[in-house]
PDB file of N, CA and C in Angstrom:
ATOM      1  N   UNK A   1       7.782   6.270   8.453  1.00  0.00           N
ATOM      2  CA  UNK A   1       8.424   7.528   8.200  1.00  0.00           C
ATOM      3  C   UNK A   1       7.438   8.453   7.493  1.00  0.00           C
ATOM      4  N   UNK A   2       7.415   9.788   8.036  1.00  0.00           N
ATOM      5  CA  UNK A   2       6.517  10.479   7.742  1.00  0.00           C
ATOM      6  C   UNK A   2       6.622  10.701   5.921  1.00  0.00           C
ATOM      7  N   UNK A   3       5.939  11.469   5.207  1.00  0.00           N
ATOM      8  CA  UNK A   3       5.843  11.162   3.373  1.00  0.00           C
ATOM      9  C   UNK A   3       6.620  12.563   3.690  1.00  0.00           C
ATOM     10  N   UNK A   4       6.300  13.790   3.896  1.00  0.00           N
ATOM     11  CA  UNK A   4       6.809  15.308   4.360  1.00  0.00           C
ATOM     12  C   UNK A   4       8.425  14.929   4.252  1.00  0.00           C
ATOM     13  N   UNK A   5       8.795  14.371   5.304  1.00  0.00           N
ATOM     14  CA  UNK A   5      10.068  14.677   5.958  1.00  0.00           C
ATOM     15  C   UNK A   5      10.690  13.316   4.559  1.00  0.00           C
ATOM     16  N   UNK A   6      10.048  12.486   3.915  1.00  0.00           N
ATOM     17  CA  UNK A   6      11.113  11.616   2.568  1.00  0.00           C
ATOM     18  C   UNK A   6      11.430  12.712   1.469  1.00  0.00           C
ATOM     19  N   UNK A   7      10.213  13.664   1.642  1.00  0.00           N
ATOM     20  CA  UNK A   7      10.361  14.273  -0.033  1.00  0.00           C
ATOM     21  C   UNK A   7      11.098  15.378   0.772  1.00  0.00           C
ATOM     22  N   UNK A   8      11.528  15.621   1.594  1.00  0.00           N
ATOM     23  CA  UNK A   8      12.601  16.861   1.333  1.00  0.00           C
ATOM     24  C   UNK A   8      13.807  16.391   0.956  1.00  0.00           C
ATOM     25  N   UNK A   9      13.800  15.172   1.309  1.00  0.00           N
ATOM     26  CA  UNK A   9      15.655  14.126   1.399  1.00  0.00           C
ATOM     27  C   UNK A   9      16.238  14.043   0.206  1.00  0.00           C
ATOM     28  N   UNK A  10      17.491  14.248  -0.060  1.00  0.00           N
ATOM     29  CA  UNK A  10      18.201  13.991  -1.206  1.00  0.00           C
ATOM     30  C   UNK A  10      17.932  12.718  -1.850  1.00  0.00           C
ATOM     31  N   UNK A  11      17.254  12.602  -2.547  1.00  0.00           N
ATOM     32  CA  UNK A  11      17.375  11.552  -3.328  1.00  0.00           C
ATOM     33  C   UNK A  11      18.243  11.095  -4.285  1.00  0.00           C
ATOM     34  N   UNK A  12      19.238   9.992  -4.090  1.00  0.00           N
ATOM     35  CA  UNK A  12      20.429   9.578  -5.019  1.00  0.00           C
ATOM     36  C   UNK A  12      20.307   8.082  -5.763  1.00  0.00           C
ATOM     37  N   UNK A  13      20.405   7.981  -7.376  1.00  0.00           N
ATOM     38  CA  UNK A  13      20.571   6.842  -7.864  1.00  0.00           C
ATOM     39  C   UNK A  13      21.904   6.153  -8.078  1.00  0.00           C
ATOM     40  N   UNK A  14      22.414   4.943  -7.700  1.00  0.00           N
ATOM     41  CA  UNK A  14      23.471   4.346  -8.493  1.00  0.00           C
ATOM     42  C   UNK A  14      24.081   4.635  -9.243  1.00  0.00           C
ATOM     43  N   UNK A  15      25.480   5.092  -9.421  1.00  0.00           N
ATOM     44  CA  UNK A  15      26.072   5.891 -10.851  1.00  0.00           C
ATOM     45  C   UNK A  15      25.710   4.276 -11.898  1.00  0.00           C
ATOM     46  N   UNK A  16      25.560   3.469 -11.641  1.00  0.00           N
ATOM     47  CA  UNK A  16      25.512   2.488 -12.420  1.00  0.00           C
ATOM     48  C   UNK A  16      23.511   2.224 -13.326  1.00  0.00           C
ATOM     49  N   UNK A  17      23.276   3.363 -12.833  1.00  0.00           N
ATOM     50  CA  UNK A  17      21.882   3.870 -13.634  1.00  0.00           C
ATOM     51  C   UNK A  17      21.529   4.324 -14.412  1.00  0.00           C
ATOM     52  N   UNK A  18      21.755   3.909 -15.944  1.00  0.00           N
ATOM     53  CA  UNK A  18      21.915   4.420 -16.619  1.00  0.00           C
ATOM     54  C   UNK A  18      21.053   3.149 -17.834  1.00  0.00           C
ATOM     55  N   UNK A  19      20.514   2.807 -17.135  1.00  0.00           N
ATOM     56  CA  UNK A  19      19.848   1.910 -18.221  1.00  0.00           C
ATOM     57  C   UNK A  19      18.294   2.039 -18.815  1.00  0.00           C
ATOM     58  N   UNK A  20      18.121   3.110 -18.766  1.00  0.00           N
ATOM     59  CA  UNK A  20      16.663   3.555 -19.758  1.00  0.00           C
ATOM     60  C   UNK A  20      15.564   3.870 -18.639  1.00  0.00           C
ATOM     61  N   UNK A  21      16.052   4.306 -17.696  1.00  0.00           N
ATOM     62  CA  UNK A  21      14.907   4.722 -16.348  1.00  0.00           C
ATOM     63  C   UNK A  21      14.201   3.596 -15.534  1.00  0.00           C
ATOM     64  N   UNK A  22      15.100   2.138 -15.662  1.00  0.00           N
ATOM     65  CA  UNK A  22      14.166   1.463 -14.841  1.00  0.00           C
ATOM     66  C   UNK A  22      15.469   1.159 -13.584  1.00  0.00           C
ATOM     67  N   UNK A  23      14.855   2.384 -12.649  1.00  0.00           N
ATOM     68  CA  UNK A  23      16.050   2.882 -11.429  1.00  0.00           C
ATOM     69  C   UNK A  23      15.371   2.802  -9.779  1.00  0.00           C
ATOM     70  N   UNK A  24      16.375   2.442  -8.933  1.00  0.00           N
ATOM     71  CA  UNK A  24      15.475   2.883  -7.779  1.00  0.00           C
ATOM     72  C   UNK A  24      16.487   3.849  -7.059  1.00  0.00           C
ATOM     73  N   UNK A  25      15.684   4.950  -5.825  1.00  0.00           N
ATOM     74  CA  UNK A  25      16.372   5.651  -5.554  1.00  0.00           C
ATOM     75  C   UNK A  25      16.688   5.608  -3.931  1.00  0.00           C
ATOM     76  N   UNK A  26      17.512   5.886  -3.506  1.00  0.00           N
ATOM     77  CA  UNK A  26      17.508   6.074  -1.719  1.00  0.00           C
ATOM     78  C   UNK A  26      17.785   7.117  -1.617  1.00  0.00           C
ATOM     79  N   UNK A  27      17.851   7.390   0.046  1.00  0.00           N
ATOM     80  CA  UNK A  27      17.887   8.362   0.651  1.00  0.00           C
ATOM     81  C   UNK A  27      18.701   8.398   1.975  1.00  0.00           C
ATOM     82  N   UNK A  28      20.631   8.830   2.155  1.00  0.00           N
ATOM     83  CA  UNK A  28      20.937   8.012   2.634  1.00  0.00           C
ATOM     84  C   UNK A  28      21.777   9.086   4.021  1.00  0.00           C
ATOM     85  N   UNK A  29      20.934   9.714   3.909  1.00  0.00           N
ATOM     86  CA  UNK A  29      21.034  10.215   5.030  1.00  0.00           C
ATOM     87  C   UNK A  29      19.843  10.410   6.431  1.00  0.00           C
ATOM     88  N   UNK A  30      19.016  10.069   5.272  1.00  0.00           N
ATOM     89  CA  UNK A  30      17.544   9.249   6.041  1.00  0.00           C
ATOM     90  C   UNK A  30      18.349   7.631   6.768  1.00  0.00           C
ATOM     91  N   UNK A  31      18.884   7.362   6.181  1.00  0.00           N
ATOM     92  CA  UNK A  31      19.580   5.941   6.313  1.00  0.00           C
ATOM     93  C   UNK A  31      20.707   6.222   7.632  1.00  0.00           C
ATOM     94  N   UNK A  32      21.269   6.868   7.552  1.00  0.00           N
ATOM     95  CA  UNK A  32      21.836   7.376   8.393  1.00  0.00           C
ATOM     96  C   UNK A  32      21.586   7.701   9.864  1.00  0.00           C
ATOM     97  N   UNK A  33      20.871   8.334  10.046  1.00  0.00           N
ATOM     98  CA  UNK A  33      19.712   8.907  11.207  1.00  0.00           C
ATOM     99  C   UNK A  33      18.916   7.686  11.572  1.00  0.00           C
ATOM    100  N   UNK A  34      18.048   7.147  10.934  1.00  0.00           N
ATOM    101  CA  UNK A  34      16.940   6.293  11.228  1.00  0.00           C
ATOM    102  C   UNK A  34      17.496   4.912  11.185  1.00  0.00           C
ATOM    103  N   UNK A  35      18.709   4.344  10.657  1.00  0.00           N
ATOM    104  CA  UNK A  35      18.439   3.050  10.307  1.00  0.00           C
ATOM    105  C   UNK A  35      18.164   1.864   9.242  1.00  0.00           C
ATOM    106  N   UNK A  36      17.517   2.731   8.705  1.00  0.00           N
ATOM    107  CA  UNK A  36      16.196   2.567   7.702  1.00  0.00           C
ATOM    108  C   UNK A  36      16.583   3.002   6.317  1.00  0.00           C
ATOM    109  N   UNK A  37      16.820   2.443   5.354  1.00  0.00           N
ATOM    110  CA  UNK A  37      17.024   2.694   4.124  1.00  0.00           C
ATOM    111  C   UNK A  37      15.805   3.060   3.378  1.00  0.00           C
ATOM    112  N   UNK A  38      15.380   3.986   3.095  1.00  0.00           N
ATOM    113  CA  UNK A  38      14.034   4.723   2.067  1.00  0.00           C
ATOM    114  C   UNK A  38      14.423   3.958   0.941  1.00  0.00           C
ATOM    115  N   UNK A  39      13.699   3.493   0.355  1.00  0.00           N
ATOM    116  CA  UNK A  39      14.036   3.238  -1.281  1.00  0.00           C
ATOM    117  C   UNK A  39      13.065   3.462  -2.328  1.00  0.00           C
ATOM    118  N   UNK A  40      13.094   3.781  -3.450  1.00  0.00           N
ATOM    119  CA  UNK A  40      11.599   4.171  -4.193  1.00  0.00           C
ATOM    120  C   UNK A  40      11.872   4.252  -5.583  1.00  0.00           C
ATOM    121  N   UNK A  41      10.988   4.066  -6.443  1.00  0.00           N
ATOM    122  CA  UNK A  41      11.323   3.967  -7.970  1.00  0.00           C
ATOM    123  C   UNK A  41      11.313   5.588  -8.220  1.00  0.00           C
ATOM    124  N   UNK A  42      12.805   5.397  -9.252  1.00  0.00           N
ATOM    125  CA  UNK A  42      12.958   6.627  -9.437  1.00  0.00           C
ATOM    126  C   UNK A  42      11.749   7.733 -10.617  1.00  0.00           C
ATOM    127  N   UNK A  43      11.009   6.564 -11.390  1.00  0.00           N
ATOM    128  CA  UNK A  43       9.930   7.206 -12.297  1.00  0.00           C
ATOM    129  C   UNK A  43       8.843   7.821 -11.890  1.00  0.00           C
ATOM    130  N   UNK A  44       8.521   7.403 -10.144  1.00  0.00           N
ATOM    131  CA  UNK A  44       7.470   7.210  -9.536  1.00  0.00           C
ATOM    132  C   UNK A  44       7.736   7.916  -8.099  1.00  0.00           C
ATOM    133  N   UNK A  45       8.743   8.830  -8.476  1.00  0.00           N
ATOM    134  CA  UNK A  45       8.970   9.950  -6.822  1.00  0.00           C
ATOM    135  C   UNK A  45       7.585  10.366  -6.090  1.00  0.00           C
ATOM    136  N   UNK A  46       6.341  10.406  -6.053  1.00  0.00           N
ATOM    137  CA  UNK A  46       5.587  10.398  -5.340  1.00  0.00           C
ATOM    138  C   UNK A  46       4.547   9.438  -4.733  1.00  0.00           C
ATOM    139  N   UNK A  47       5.383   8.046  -5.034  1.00  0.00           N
ATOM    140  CA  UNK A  47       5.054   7.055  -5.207  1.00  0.00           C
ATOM    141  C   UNK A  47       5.229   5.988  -3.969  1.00  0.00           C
ATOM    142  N   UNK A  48       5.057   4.858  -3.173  1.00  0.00           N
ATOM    143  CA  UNK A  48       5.030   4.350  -2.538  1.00  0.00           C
ATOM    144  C   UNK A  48       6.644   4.298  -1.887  1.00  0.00           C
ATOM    145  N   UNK A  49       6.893   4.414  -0.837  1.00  0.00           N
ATOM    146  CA  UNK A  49       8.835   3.912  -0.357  1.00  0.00           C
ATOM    147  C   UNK A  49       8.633   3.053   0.447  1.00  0.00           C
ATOM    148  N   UNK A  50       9.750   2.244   0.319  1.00  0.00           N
ATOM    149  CA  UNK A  50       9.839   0.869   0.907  1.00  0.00           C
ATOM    150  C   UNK A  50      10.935   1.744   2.128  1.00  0.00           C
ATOM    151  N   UNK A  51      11.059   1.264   3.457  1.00  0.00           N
ATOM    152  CA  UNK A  51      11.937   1.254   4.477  1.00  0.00           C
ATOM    153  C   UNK A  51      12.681   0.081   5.024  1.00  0.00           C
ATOM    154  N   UNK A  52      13.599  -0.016   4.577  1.00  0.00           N
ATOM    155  CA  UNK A  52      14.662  -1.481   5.215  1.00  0.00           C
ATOM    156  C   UNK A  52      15.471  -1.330   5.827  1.00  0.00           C
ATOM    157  N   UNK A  53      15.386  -2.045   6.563  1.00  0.00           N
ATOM    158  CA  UNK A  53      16.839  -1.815   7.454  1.00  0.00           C
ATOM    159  C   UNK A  53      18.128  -1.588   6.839  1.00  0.00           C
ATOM    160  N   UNK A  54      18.903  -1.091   7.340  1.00  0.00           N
ATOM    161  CA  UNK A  54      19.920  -1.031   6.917  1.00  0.00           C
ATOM    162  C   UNK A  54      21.014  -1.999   7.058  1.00  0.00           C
ATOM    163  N   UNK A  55      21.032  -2.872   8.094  1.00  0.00           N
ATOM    164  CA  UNK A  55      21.970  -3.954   7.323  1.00  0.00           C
ATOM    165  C   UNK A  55      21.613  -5.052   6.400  1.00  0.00           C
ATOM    166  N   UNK A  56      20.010  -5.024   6.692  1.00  0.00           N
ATOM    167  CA  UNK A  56      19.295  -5.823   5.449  1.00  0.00           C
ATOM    168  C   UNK A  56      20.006  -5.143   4.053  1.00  0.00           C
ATOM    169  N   UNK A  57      20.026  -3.848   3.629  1.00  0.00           N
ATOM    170  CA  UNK A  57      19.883  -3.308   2.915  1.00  0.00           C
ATOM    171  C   UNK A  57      21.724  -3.691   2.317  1.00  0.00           C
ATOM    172  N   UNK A  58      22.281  -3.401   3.161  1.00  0.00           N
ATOM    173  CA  UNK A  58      23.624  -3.252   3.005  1.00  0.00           C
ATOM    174  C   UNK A  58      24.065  -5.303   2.858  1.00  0.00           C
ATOM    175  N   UNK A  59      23.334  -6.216   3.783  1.00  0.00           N
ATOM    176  CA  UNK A  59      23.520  -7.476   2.902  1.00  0.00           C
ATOM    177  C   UNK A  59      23.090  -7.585   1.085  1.00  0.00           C
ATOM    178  N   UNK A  60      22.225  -6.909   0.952  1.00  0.00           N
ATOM    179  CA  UNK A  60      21.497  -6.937  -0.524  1.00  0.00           C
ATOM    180  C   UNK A  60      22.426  -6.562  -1.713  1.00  0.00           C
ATOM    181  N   UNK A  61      23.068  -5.359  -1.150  1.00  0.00           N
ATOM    182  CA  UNK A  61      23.712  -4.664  -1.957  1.00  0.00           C
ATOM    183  C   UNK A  61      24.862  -5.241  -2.224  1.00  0.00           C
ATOM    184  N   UNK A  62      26.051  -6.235  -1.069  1.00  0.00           N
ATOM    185  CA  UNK A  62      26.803  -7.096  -0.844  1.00  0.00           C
ATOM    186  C   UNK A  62      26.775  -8.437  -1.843  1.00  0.00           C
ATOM    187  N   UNK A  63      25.681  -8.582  -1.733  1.00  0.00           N
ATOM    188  CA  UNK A  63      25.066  -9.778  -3.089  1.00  0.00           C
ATOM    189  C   UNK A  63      24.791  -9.494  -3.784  1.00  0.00           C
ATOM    190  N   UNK A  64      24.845  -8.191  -4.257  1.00  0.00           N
ATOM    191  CA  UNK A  64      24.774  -7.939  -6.074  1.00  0.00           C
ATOM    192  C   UNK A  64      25.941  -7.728  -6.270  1.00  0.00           C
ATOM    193  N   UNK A  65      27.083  -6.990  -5.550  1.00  0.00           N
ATOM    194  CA  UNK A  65      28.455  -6.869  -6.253  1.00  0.00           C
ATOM    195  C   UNK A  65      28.997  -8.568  -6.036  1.00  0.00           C
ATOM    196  N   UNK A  66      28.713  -8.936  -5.513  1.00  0.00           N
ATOM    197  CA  UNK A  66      29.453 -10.486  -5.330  1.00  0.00           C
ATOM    198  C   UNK A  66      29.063 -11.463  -6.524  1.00  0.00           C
ATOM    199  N   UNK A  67      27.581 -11.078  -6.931  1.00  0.00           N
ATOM    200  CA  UNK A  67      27.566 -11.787  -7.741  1.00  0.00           C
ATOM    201  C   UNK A  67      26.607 -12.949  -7.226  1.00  0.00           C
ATOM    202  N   UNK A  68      26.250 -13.037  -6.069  1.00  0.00           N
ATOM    203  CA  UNK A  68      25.708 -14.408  -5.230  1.00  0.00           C
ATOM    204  C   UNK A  68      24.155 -14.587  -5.515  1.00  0.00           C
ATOM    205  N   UNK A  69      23.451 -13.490  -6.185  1.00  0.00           N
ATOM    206  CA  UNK A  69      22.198 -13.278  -6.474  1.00  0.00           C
ATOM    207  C   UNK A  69      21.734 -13.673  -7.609  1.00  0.00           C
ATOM    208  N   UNK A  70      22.634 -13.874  -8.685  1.00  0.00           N
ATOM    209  CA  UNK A  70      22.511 -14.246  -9.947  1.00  0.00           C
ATOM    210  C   UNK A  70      22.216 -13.250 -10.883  1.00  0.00           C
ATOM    211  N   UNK A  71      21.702 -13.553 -12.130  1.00  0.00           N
ATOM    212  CA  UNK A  71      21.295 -12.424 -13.177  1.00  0.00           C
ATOM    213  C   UNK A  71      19.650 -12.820 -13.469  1.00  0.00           C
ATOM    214  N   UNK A  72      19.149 -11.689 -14.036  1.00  0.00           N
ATOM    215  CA  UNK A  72      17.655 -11.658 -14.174  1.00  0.00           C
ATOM    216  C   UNK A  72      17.564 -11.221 -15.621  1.00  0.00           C
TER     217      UNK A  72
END
């Protein structure tokens, strides 16, 4: 995905982000269109983005509310 066409995209964090800036952000209408979930640290917006699929993305997210991932 081109770097141009990520940084115009809305970038949105987790309302559950609120823990001292260590956040990541998507882009989910990029997600939408492509497939592809953008994801990127929110401290570091000009910074490297990861692209995942989106049902990868959407299993991941499935296992953190479940709980199946554990705690860190």
């Amino acid at each position: 995905m081109a770097t141009a066409s990520l940084s115009a995209q809305r970038w949105v964090k987790s309302s559950y982000s609120d823990n001292g800036g260590t956040c990541v952000e998507w882009a989910p209408r990029t997600a939408s269109t492509t497939g592809l979930v953008p994801v990127r640290d929110s401290k570091n917006t000009t910074g490297p983005v990861l692209s995942i699929p989106a049902a990868a993305f959407s299993a991941f997210v499935t296992g953190v509310k479940s709980g199946d991932l554990g705690t860190v």
